[in-house]
C-alpha atoms as a PDB file:
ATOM      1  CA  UNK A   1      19.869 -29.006 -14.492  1.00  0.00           C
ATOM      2  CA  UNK A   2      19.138 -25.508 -14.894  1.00  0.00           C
ATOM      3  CA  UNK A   3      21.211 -23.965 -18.007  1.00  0.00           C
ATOM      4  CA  UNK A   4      23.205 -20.611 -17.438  1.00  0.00           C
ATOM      5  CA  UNK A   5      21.074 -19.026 -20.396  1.00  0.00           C
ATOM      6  CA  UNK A   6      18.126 -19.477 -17.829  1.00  0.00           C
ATOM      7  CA  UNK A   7      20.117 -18.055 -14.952  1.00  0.00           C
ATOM      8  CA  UNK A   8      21.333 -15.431 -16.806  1.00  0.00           C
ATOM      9  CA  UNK A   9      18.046 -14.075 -18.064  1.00  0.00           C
ATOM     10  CA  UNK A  10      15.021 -15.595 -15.432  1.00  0.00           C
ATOM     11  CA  UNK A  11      17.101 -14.662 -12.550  1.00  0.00           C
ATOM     12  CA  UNK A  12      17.618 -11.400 -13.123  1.00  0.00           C
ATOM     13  CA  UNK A  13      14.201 -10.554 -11.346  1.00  0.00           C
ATOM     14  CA  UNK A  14      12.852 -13.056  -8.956  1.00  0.00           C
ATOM     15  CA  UNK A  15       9.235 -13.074  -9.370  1.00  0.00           C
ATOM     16  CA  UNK A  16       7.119 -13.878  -6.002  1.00  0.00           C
ATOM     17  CA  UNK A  17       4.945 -16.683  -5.773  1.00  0.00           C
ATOM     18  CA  UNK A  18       1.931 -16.652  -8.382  1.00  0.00           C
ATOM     19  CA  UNK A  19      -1.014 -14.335  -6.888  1.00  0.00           C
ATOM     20  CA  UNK A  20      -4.497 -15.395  -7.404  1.00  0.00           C
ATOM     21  CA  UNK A  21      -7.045 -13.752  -9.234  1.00  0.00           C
ATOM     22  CA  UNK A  22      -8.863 -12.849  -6.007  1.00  0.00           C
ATOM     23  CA  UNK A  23      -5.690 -11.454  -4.155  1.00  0.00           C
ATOM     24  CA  UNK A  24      -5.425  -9.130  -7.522  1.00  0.00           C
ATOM     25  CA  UNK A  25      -8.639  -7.825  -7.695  1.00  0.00           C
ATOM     26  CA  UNK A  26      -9.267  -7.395  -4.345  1.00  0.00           C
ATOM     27  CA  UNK A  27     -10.408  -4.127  -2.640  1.00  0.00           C
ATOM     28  CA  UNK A  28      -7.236  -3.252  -0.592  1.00  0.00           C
ATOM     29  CA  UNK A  29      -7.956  -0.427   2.272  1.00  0.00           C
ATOM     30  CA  UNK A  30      -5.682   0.818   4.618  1.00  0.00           C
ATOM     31  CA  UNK A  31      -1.797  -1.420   4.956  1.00  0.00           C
ATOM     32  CA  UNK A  32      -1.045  -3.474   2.489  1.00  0.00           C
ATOM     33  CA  UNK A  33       2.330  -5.237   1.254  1.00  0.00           C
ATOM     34  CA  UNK A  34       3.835  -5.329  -2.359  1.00  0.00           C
ATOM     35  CA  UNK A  35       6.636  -6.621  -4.393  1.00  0.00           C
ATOM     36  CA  UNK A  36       8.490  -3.908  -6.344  1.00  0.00           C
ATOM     37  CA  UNK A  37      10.408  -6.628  -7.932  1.00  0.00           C
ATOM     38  CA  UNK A  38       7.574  -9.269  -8.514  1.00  0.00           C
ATOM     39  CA  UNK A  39       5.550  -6.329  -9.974  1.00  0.00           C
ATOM     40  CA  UNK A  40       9.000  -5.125 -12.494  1.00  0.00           C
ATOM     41  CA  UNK A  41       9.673  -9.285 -12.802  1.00  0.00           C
ATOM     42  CA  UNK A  42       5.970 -10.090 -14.386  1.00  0.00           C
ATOM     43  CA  UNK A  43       5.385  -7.156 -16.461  1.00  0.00           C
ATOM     44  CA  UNK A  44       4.742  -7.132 -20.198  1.00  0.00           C
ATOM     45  CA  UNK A  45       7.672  -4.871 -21.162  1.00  0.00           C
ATOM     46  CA  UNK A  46      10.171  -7.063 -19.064  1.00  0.00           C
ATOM     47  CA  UNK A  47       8.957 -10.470 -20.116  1.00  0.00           C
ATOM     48  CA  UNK A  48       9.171  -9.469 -23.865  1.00  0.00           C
ATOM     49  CA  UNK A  49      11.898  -7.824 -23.547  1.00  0.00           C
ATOM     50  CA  UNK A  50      13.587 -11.177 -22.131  1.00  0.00           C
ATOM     51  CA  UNK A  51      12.627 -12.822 -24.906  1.00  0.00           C
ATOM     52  CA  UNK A  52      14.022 -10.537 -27.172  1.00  0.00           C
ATOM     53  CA  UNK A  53      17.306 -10.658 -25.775  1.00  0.00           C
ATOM     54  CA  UNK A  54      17.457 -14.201 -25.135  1.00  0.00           C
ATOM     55  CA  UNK A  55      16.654 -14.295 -29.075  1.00  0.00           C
ATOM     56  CA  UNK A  56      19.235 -11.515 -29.929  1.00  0.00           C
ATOM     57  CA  UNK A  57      22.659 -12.762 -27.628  1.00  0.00           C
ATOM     58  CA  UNK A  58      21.472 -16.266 -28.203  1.00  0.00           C
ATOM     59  CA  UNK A  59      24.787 -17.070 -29.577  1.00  0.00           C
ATOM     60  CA  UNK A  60      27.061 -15.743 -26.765  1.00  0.00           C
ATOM     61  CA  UNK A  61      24.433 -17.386 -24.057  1.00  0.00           C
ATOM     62  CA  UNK A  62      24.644 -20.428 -26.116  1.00  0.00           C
ATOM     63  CA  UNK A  63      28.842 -20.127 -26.224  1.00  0.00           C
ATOM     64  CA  UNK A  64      29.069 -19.375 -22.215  1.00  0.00           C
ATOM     65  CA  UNK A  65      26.384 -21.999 -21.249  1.00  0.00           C
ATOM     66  CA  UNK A  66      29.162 -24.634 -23.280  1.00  0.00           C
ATOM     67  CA  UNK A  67      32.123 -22.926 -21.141  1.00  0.00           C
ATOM     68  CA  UNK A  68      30.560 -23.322 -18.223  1.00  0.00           C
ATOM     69  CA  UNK A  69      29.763 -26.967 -18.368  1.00  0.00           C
ATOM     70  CA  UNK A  70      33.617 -26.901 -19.870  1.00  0.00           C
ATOM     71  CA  UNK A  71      34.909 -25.390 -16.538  1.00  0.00           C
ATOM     72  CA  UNK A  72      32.673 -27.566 -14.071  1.00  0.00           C
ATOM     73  CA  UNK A  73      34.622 -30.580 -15.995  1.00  0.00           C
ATOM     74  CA  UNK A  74      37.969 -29.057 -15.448  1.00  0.00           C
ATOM     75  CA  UNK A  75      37.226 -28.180 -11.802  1.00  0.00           C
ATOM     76  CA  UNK A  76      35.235 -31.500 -10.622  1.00  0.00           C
ATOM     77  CA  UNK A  77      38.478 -33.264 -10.328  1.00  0.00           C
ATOM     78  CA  UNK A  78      40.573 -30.732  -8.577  1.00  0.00           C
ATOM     79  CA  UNK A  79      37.556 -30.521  -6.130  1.00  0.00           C
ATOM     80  CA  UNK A  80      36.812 -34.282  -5.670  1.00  0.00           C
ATOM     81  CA  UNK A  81      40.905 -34.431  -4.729  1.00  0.00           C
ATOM     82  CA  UNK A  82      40.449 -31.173  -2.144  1.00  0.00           C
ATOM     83  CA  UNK A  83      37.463 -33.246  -0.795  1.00  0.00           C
ATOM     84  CA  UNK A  84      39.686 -36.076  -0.299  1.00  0.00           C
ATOM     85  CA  UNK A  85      42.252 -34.171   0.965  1.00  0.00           C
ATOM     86  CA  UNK A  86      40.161 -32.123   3.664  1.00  0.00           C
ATOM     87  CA  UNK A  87      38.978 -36.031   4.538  1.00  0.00           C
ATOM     88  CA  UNK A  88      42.442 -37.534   5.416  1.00  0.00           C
ATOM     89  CA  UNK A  89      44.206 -37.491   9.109  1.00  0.00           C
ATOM     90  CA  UNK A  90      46.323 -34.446   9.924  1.00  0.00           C
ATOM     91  CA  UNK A  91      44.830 -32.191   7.140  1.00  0.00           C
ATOM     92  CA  UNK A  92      44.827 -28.559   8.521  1.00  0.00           C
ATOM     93  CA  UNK A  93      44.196 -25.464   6.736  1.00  0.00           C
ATOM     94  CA  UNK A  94      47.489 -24.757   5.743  1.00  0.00           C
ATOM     95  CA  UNK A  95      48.342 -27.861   3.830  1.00  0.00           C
ATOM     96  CA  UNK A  96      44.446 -27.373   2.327  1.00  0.00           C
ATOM     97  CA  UNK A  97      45.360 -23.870   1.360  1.00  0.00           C
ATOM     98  CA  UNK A  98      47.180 -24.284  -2.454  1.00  0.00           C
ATOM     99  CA  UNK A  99      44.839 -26.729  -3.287  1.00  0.00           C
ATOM    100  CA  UNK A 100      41.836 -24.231  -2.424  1.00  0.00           C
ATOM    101  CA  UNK A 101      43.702 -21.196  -3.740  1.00  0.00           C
ATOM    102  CA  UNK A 102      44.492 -22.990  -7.627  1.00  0.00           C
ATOM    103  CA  UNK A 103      40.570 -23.894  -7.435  1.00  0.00           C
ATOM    104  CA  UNK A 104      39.714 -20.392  -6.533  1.00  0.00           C
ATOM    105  CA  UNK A 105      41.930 -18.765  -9.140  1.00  0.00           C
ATOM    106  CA  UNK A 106      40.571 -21.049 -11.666  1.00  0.00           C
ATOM    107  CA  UNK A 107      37.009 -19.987 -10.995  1.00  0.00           C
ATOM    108  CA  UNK A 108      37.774 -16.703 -10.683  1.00  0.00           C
ATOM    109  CA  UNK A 109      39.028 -16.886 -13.968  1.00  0.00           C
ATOM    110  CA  UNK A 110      36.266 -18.759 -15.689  1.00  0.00           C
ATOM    111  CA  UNK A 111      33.840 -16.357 -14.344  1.00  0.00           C
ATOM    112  CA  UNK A 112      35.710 -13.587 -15.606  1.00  0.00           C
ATOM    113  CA  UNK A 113      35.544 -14.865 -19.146  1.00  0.00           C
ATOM    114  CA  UNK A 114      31.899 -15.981 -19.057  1.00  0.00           C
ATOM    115  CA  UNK A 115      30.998 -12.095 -17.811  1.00  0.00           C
ATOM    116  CA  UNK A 116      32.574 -10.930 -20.430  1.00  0.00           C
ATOM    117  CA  UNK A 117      30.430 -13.309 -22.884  1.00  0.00           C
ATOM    118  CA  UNK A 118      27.423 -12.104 -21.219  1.00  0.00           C
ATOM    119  CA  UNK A 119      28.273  -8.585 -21.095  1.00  0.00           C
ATOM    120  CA  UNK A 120      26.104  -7.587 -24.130  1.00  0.00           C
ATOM    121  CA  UNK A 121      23.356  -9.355 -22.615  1.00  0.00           C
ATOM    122  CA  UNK A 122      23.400  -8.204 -19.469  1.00  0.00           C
ATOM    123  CA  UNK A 123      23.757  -4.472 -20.633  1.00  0.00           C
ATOM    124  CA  UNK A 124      20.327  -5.089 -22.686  1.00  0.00           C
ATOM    125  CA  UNK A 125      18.821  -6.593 -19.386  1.00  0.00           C
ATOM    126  CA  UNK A 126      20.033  -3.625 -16.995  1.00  0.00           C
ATOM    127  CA  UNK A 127      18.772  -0.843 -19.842  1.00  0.00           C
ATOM    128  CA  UNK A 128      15.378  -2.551 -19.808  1.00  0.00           C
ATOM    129  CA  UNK A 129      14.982  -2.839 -16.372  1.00  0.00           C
ATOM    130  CA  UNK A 130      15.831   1.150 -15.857  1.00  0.00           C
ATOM    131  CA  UNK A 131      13.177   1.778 -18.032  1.00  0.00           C
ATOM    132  CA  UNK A 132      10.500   0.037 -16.405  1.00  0.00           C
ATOM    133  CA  UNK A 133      11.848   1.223 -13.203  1.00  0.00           C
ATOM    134  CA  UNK A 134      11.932   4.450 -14.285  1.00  0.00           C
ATOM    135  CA  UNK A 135       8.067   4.559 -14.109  1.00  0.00           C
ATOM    136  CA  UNK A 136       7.470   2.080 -10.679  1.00  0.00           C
ATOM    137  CA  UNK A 137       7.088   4.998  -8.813  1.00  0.00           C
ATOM    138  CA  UNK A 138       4.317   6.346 -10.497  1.00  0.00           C
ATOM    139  CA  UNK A 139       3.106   2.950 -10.973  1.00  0.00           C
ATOM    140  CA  UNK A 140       2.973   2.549  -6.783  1.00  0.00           C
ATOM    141  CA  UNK A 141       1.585   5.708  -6.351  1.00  0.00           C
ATOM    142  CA  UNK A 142      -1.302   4.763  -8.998  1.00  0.00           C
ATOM    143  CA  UNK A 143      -1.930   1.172  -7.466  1.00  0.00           C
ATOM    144  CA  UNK A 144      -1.989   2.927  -4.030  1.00  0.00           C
ATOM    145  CA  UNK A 145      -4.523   5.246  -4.590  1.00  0.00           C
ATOM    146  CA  UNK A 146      -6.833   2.938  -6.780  1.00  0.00           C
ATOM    147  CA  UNK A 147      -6.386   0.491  -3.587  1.00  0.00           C
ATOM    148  CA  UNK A 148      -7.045   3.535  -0.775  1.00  0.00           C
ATOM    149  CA  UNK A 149      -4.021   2.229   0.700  1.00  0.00           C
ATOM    150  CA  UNK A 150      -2.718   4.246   3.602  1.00  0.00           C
ATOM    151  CA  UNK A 151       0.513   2.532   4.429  1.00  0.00           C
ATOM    152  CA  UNK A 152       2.497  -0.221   1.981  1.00  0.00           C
ATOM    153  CA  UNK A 153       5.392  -2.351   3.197  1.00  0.00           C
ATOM    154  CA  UNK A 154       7.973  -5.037   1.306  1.00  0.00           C
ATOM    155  CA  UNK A 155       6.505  -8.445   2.127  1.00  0.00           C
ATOM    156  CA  UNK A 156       9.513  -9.381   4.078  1.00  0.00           C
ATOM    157  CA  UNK A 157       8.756  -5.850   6.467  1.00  0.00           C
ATOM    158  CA  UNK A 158       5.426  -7.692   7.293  1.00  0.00           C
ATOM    159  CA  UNK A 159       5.439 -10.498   9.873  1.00  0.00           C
ATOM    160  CA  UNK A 160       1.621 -11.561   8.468  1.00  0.00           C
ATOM    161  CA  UNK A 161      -0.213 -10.322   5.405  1.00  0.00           C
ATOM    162  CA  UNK A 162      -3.573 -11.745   4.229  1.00  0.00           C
ATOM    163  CA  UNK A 163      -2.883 -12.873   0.407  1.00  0.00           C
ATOM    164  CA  UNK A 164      -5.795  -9.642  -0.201  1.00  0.00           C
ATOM    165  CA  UNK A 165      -3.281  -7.512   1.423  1.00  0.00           C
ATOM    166  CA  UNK A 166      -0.911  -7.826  -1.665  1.00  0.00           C
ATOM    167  CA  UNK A 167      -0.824  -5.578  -4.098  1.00  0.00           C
ATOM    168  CA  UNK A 168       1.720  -6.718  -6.546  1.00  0.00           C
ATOM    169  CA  UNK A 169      -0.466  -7.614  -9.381  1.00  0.00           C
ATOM    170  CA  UNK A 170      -2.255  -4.234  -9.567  1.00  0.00           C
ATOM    171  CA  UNK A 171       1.132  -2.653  -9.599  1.00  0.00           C
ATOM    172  CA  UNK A 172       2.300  -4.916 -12.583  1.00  0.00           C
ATOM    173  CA  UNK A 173      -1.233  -3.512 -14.125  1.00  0.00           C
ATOM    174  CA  UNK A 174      -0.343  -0.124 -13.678  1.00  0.00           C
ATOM    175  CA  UNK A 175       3.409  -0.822 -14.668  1.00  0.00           C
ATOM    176  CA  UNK A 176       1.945  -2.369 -18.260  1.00  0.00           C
ATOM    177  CA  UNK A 177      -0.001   0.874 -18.816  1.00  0.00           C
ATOM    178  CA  UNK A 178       2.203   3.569 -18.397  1.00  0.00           C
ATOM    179  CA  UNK A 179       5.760   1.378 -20.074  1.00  0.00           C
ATOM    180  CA  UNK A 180       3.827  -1.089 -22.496  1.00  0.00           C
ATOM    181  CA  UNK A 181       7.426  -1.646 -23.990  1.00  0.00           C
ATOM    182  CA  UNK A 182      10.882  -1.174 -23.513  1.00  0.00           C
ATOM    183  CA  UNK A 183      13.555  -0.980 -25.878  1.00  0.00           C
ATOM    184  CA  UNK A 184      16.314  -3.261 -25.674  1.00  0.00           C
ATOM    185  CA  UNK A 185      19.149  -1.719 -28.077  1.00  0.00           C
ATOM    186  CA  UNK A 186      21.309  -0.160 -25.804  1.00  0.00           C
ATOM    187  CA  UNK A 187      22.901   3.016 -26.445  1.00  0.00           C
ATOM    188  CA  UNK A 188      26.586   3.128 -27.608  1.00  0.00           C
ATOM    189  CA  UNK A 189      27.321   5.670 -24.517  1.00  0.00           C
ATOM    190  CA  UNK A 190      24.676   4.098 -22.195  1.00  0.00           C
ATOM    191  CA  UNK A 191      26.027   3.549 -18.354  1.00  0.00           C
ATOM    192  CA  UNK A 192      23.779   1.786 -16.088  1.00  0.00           C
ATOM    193  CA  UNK A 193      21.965   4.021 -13.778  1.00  0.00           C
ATOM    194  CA  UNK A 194      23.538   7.299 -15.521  1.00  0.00           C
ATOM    195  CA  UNK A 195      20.123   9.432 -15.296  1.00  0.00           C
ATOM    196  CA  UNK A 196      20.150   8.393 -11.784  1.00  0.00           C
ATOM    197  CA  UNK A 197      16.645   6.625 -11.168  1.00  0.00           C
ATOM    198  CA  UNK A 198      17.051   5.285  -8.362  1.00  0.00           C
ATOM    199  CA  UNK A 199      13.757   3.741  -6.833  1.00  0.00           C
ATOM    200  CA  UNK A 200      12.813   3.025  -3.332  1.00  0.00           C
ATOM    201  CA  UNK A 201      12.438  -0.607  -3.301  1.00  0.00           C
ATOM    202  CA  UNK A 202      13.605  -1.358  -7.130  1.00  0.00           C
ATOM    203  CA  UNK A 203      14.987  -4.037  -8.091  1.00  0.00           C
ATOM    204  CA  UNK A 204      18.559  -4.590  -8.320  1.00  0.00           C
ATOM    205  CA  UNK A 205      20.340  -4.792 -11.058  1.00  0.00           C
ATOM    206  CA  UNK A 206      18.635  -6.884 -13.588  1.00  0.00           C
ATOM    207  CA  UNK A 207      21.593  -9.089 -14.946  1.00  0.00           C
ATOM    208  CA  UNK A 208      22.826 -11.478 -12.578  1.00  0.00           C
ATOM    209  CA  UNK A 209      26.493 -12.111 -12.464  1.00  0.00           C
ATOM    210  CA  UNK A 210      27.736 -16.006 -13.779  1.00  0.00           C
ATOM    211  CA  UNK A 211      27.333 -18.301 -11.103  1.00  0.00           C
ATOM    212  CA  UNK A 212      30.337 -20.166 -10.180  1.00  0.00           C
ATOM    213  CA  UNK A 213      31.450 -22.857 -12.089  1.00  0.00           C
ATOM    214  CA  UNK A 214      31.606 -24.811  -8.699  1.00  0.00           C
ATOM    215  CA  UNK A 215      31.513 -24.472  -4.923  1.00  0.00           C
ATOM    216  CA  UNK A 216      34.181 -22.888  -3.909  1.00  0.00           C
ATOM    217  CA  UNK A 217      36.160 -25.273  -1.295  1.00  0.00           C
ATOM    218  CA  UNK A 218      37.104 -24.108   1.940  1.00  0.00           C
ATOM    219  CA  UNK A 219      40.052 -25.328   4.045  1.00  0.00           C
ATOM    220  CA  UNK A 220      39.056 -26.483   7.492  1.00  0.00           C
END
């Protein structure tokens, strides 16, 4: 089972499939398609800078990992007796509806206390990322021109792409050259997007929120 430490700091950036060697150094001409948060996701500054906060908050990631496996124990039983619930004759949404509504509350509150566990981390994560993203577009515009590209899309704008046609990879390369590092000791007075850098086709914010502690029943 995956841990919420490797939610928490692999999922912030999704990385796209693994791009061969020949896709990378291929000469791209004309439309090709990229990955603005694939490129961010397997750069050199992000990737160490993951590991440095994973090393840093490795406490508090250890502490709300533990509280989450604590909650999913509390909750299983309230949802295995929804579950039978929702199963018997003449359940209806309105009997369902306290049952659903104490499980809801409780993992609304769970989640509330594991963000605030995470919140150091995640603050390190989102400063990191706005520094890296803070030079994407000059990293595109590099890759672009080194690949004579005339028109680039977001993978999911194309309907079919030759693996050549993506140039990810040479954005990561150009990403690793001009932000070879990124710090990850946030400011005391730091607010997330506060310089406002926002990039066309960034990535989103880099720390992803606590999962829930469990599927969230719904009354029929």
């Amino acid at each position: 089972m995956t841990t919420f430490k490797t939610l928490l700091l692999a999922a912030a950036l999704v990385a796209p499939a693994a791009i061969t060697t020949t896709a990378a150094d291929a000469q791209v001409s004309g439309i090709a398609v990229a990955d603005a948060q694939g490129a961010i996701a397997n750069s050199k500054a992000w990737n160490a800078a993951r590991g440095q906060i994973e090393t840093t908050y490795k406490a508090q990631l250890d502490q709300a990992e533990t509280r989450r496996q604590a909650v999913a124990r509390e909750l299983q039983p309230l949802v295995t007796a929804f579950q039978t619930a929702q199963r018997a004759p003449g359940a209806t949404e309105a009997t369902l509806r306290p049952q659903a509504q104490a499980i809801q509350a409780r993992e609304a509150a769970a989640n509330q206390e594991l963000a605030r566990l995470t919140q150091p981390a995640q603050r390190a994560q989102q400063y990191a990322i706005e520094q890296i993203q803070a030079k994407l577009s000059d990293a595109v515009t590099a890759a672009v021109r080194a690949k004579n590209v005339s028109l680039l899309l977001r993978p999911e704008a194309a309907l079919f792409a030759q693996p050549t046609a993506d140039i990810t990879a040479a954005i990561t390369t150009e990403l690793d050259r001009l932000v070879p590092s990124v710090s990850t000791a946030v400011p005391a007075n730091w607010q997330p997007n506060q310089a406002g850098q926002q990039q066309q086709g960034a990535a989103p914010a880099a720390a992803a929120r606590a999962p829930a502690a469990t599927r969230t029943p719904q009354g029929r």
